[in-house]
Protein backbone atom coordinates (compact mmCIF):
# COMPACT_ATOMS: atom_id res chain seq x y z
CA UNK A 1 0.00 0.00 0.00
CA UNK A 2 1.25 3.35 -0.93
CA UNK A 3 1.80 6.13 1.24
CA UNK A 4 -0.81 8.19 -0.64
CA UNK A 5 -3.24 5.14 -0.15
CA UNK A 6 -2.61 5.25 3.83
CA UNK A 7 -3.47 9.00 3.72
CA UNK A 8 -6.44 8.61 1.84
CA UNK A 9 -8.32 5.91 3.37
CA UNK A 10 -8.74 7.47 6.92
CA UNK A 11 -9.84 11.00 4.90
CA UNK A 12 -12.31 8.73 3.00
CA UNK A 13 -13.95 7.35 6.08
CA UNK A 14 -13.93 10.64 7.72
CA UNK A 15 -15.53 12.41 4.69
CA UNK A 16 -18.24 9.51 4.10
CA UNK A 17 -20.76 9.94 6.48
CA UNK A 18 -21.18 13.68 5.26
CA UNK A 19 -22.47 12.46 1.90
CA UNK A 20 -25.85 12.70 0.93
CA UNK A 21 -27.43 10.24 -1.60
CA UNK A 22 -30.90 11.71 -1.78
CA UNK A 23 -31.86 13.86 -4.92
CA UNK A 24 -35.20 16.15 -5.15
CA UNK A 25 -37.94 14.98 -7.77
CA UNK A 26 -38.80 18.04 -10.17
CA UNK A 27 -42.59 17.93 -7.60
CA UNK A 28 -40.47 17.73 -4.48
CA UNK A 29 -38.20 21.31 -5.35
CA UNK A 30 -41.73 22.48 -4.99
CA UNK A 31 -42.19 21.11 -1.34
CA UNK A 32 -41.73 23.52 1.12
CA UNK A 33 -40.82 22.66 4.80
CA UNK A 34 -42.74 24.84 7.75
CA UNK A 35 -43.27 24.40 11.13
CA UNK A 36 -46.87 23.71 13.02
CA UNK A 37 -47.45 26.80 13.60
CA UNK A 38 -47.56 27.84 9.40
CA UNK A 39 -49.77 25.19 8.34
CA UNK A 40 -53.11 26.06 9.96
CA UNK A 41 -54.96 27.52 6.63
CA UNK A 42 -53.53 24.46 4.45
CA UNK A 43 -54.94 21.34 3.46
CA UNK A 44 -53.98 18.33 5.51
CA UNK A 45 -53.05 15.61 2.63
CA UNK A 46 -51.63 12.63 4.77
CA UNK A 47 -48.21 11.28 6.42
CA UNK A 48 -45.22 10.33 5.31
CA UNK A 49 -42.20 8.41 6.64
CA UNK A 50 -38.80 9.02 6.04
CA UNK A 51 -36.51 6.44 6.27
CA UNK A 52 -31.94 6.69 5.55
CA UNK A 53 -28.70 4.88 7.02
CA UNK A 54 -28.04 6.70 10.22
CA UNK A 55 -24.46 4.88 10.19
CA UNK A 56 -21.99 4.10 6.98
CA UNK A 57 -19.53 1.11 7.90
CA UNK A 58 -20.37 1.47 11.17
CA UNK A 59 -19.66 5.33 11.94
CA UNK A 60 -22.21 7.36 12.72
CA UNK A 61 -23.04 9.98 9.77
CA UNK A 62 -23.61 13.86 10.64
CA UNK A 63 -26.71 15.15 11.73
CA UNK A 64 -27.23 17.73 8.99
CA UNK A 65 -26.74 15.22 6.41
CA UNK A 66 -29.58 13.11 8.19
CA UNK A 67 -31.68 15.59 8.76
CA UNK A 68 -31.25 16.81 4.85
CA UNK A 69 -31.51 13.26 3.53
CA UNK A 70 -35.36 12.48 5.50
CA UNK A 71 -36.77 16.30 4.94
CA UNK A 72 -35.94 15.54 0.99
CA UNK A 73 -37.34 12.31 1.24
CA UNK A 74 -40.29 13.61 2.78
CA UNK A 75 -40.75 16.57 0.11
CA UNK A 76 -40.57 14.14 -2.55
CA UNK A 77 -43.18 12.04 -1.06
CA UNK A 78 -45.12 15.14 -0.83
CA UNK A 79 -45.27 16.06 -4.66
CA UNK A 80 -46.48 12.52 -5.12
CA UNK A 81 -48.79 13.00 -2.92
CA UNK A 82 -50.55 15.54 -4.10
CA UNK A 83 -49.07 18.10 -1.21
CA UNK A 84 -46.84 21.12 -1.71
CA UNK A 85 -45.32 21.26 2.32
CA UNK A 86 -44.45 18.74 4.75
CA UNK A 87 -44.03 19.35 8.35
CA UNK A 88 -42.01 17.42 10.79
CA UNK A 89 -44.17 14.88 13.16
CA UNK A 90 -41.39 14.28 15.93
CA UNK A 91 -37.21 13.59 16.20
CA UNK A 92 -35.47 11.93 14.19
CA UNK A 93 -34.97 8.41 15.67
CA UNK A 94 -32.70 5.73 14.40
CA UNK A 95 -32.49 7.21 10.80
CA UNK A 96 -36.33 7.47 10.42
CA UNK A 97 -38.69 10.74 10.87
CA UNK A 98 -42.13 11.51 10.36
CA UNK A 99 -44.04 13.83 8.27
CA UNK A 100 -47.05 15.64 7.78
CA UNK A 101 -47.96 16.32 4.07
CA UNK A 102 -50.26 19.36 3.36
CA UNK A 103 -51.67 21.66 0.60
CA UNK A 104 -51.03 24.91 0.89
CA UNK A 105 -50.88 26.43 -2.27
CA UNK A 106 -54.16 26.48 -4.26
């Protein structure tokens, strides 16, 4: 193994966990994200679960990847839907979150 490869492995594994793998739908860049407290005059549409790996090769990734990963999960689930915001139901727990799915856009 080559010196460069001994540098570069640890960087790799240190870098990994900050990846994201999740990509927006062309309905999802529509979703917007709001708190409780934004979605009283919208349409409730349903729920939605968000579900990514919390841990790559057994390190634990960063919470803002996480976090990014679920809440474009969940917007994408909301253009399917038929919604156009999703609002967080709860922590994030194990890699998995909950959403709320609403119209709020006529």
């Amino acid at each position: 193994m080559s010196f460069k490869n001994i540098v570069a492995l640890p960087l790799l594994f240190l870098l990994l966990p900050a990846c994201t793998w999740v990509d927006l739908s062309p309905e999802g860049e529509k979703a917007r994200v709001l708190d409780a407290s934004e979605v009283t005059k919208c349409t409730y549409v349903g729920r939605t679960t968000s579900t990514t790996t919390a841990k790559v090769v057994g390190i634990k990734r960063h919470d803002n990847a996480i976090n990014f990963e679920l809440t474009s999960l969940a917007r994408n689930a909301a253009g399917r839907m038929g919604g156009d915001t999703v609002v967080a139901d709860g922590e994030i727990k194990d890699g998995k979150q909950v959403f709320q799915v609403y119209r709020c856009v006529p």
